[in-house]
PDB file of N, CA and C in Angstrom:
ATOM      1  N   UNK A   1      25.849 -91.579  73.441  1.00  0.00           N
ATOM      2  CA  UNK A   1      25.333 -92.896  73.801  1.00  0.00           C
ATOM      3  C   UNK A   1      23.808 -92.852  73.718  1.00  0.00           C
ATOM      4  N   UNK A   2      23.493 -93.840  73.039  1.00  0.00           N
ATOM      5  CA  UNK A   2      21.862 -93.745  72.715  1.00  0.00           C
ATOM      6  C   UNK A   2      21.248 -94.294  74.539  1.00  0.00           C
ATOM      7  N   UNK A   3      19.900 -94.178  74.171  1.00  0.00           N
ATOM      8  CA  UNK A   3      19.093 -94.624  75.663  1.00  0.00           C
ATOM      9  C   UNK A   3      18.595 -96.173  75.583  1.00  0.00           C
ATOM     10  N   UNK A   4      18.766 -96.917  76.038  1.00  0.00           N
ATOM     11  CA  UNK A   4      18.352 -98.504  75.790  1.00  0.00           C
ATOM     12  C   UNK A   4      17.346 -98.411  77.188  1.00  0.00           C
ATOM     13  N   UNK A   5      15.977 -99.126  76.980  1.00  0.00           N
ATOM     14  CA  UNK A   5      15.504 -99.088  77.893  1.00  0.00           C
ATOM     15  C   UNK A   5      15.425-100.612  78.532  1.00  0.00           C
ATOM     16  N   UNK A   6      15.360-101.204  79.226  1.00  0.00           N
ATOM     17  CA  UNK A   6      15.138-102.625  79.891  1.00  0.00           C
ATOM     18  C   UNK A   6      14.343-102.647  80.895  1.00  0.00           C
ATOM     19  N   UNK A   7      13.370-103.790  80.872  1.00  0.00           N
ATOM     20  CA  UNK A   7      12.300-103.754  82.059  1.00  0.00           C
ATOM     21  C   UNK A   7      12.156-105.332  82.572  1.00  0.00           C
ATOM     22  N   UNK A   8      12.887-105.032  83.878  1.00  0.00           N
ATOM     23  CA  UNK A   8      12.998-106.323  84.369  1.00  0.00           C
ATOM     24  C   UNK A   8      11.744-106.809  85.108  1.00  0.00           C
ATOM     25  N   UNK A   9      11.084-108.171  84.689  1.00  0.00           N
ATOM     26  CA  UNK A   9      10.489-109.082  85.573  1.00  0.00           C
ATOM     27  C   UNK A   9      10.902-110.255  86.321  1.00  0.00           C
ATOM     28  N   UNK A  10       9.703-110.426  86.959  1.00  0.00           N
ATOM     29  CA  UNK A  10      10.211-111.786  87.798  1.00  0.00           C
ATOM     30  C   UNK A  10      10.385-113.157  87.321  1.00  0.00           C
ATOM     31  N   UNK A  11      11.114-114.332  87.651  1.00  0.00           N
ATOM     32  CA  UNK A  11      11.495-114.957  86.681  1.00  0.00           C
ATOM     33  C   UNK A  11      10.053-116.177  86.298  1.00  0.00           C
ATOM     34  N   UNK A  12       9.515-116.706  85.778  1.00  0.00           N
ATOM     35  CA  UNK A  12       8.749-117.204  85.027  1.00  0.00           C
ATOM     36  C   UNK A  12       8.510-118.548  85.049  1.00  0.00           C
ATOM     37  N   UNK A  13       7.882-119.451  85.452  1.00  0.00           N
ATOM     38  CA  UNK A  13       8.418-121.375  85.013  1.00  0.00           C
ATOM     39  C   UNK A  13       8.504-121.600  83.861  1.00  0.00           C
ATOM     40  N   UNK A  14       7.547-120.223  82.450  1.00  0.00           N
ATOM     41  CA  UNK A  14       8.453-120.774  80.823  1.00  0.00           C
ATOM     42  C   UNK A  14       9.881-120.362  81.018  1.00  0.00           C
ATOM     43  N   UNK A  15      10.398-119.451  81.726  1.00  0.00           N
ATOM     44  CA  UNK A  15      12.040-119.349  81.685  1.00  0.00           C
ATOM     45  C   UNK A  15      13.113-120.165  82.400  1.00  0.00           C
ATOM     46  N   UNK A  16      12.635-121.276  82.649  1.00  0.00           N
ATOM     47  CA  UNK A  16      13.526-122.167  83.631  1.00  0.00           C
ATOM     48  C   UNK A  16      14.388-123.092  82.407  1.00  0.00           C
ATOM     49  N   UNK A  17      13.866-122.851  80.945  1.00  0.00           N
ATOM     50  CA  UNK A  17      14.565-124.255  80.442  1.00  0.00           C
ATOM     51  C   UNK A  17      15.555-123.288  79.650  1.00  0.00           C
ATOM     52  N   UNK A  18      15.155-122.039  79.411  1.00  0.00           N
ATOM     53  CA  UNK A  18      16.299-120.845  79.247  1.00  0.00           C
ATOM     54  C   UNK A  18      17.271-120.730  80.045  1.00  0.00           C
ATOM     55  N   UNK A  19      16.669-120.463  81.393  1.00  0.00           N
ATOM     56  CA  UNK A  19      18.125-120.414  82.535  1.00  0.00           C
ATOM     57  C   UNK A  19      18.556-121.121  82.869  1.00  0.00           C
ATOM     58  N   UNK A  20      18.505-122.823  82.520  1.00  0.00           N
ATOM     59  CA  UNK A  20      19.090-123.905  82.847  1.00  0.00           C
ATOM     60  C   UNK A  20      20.647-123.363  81.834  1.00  0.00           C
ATOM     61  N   UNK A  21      20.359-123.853  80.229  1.00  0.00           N
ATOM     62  CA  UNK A  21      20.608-123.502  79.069  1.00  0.00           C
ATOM     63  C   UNK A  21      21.864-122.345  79.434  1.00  0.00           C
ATOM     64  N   UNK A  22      21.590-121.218  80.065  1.00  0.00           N
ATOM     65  CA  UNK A  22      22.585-119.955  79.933  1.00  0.00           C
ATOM     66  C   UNK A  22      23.094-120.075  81.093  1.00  0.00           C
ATOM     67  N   UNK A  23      22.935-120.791  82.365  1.00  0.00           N
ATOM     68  CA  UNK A  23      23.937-120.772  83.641  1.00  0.00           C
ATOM     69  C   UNK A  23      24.224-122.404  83.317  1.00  0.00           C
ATOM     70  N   UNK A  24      24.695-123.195  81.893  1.00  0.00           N
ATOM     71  CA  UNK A  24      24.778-124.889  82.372  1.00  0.00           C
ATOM     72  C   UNK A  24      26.340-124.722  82.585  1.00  0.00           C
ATOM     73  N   UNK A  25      26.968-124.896  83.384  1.00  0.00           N
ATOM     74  CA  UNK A  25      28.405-125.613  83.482  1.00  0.00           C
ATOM     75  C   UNK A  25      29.468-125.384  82.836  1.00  0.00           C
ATOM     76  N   UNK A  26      28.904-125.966  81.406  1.00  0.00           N
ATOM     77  CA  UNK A  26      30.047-125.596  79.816  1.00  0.00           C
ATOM     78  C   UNK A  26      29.846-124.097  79.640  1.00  0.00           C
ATOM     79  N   UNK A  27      29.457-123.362  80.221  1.00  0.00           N
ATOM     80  CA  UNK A  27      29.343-122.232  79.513  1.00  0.00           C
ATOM     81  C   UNK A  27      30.104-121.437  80.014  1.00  0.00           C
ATOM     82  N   UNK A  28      31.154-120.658  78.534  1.00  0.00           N
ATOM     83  CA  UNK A  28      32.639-119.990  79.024  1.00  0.00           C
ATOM     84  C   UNK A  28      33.096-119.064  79.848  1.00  0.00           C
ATOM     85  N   UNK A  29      31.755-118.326  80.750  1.00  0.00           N
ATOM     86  CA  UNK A  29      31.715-117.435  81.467  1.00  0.00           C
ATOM     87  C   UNK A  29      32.063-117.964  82.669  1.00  0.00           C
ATOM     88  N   UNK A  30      32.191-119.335  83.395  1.00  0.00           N
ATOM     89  CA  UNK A  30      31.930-119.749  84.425  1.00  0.00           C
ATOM     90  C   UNK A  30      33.558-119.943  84.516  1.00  0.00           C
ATOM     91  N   UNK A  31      34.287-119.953  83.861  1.00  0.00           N
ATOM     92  CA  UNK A  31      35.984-119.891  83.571  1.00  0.00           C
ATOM     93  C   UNK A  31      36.435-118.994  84.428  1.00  0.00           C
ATOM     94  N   UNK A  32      35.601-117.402  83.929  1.00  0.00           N
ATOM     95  CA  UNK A  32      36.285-116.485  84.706  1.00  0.00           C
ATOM     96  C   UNK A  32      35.270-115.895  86.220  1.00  0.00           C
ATOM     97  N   UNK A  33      34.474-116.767  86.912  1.00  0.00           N
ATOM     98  CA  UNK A  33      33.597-116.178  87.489  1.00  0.00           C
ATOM     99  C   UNK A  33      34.923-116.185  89.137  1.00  0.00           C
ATOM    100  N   UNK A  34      36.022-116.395  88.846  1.00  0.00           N
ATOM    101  CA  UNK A  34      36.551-116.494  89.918  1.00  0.00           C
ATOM    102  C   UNK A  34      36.914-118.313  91.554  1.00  0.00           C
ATOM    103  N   UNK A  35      37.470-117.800  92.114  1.00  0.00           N
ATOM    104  CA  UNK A  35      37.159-118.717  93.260  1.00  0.00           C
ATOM    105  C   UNK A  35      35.775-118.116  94.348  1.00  0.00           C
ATOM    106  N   UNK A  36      35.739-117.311  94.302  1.00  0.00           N
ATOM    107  CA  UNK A  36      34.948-116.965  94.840  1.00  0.00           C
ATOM    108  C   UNK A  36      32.824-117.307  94.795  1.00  0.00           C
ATOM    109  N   UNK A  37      32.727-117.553  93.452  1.00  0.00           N
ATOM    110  CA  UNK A  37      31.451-118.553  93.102  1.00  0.00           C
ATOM    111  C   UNK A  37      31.121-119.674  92.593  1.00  0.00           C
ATOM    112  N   UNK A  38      32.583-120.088  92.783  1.00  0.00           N
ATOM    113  CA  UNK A  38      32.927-121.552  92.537  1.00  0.00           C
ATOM    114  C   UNK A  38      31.904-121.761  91.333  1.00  0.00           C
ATOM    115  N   UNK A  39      32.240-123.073  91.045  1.00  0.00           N
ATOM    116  CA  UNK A  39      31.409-124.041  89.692  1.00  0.00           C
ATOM    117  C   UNK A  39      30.214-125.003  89.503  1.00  0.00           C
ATOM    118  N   UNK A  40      28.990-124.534  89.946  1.00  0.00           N
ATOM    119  CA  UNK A  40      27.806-125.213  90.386  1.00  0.00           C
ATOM    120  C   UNK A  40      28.152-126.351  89.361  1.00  0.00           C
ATOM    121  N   UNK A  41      27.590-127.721  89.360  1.00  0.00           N
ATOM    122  CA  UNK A  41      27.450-128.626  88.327  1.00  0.00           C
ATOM    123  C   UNK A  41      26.393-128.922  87.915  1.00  0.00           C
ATOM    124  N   UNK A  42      25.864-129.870  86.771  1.00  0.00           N
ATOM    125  CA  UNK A  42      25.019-129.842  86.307  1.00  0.00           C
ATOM    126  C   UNK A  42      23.891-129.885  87.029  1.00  0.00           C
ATOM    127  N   UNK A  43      24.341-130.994  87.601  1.00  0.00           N
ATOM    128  CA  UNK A  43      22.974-132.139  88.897  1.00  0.00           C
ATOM    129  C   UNK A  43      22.887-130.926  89.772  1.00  0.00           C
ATOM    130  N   UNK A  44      23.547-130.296  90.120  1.00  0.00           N
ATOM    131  CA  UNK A  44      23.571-128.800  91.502  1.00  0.00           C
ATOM    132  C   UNK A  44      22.422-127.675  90.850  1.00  0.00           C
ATOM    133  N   UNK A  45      22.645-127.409  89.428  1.00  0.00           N
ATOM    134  CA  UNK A  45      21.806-126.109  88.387  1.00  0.00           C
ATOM    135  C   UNK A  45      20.443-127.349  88.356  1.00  0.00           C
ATOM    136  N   UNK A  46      20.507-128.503  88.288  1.00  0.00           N
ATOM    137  CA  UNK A  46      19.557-129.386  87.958  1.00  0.00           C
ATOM    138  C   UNK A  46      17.928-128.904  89.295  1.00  0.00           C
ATOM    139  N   UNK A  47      18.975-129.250  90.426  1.00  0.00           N
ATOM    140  CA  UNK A  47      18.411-129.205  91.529  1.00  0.00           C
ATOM    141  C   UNK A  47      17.492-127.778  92.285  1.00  0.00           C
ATOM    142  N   UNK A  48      18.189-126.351  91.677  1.00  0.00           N
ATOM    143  CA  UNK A  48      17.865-125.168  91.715  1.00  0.00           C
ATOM    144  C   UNK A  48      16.982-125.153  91.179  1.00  0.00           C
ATOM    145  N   UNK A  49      16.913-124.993  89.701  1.00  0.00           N
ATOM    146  CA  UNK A  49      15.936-125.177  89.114  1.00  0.00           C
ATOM    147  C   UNK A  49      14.718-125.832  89.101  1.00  0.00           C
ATOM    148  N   UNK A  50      14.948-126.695  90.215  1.00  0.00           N
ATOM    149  CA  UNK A  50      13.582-128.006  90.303  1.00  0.00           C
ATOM    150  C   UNK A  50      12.924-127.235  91.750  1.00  0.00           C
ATOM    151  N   UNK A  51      13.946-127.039  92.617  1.00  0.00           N
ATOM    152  CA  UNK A  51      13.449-126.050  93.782  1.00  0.00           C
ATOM    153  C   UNK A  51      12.387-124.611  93.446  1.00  0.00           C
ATOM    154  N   UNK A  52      13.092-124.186  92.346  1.00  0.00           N
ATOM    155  CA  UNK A  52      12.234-122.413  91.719  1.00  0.00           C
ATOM    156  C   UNK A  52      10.881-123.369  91.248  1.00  0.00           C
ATOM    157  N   UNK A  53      10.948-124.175  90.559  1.00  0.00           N
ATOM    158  CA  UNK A  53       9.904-124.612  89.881  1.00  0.00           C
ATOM    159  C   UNK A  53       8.462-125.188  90.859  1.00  0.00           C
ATOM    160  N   UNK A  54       8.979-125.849  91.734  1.00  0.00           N
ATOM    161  CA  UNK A  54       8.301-126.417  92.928  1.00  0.00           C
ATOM    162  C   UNK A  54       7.437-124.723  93.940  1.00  0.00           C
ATOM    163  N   UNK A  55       8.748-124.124  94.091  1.00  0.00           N
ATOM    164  CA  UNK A  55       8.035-122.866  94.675  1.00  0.00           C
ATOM    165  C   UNK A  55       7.114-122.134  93.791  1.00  0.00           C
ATOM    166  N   UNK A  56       7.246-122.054  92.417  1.00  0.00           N
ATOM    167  CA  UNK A  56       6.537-120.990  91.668  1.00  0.00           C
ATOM    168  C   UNK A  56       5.236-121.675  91.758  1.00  0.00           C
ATOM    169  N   UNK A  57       4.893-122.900  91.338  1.00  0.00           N
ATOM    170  CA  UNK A  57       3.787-123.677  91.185  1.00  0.00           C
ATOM    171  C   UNK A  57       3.171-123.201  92.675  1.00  0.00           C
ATOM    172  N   UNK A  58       3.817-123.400  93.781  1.00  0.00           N
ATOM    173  CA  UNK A  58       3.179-123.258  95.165  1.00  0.00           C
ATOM    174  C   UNK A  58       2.897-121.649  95.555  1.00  0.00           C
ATOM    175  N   UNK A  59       3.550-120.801  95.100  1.00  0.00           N
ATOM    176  CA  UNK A  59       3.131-119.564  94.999  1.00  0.00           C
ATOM    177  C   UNK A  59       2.779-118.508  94.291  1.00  0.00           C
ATOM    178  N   UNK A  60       3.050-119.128  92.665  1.00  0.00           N
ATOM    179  CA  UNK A  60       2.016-118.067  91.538  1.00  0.00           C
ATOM    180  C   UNK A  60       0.836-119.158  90.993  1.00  0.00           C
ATOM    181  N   UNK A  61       0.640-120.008  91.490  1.00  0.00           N
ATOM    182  CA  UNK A  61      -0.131-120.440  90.935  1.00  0.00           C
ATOM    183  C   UNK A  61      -1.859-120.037  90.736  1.00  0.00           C
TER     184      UNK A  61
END
């Protein structure tokens, strides 16, 4: 097995229209995420996202 390296940062306000995009609703992963994390909806991912955005501005700014 080769070595893959990954270096995680913190998340970004350019990455909010990415993570809208890869956690939206339609997306086929959310099929099998169980009962257990139930199915945020759009307006719900809408609302998260507007919350991160509001905080980042107020604290990396």
């Amino acid at each position: 097995m080769e070595n893959i390296k990954i270096k995680l940062r913190k998340l970004e306000l350019k990455d909010l229209e990415s993570y809208y995009d890869l956690n939206h609703p339609s997306r086929e992963f959310h099929k099998y995420n169980g009962p257990y994390f139930g199915k945020e909806t759009e307006k719900e991912l809408g609302i998260r996202i507007e919350k991160w955005r509001e905080w980042q501005k107020k604290h990396w700014a």
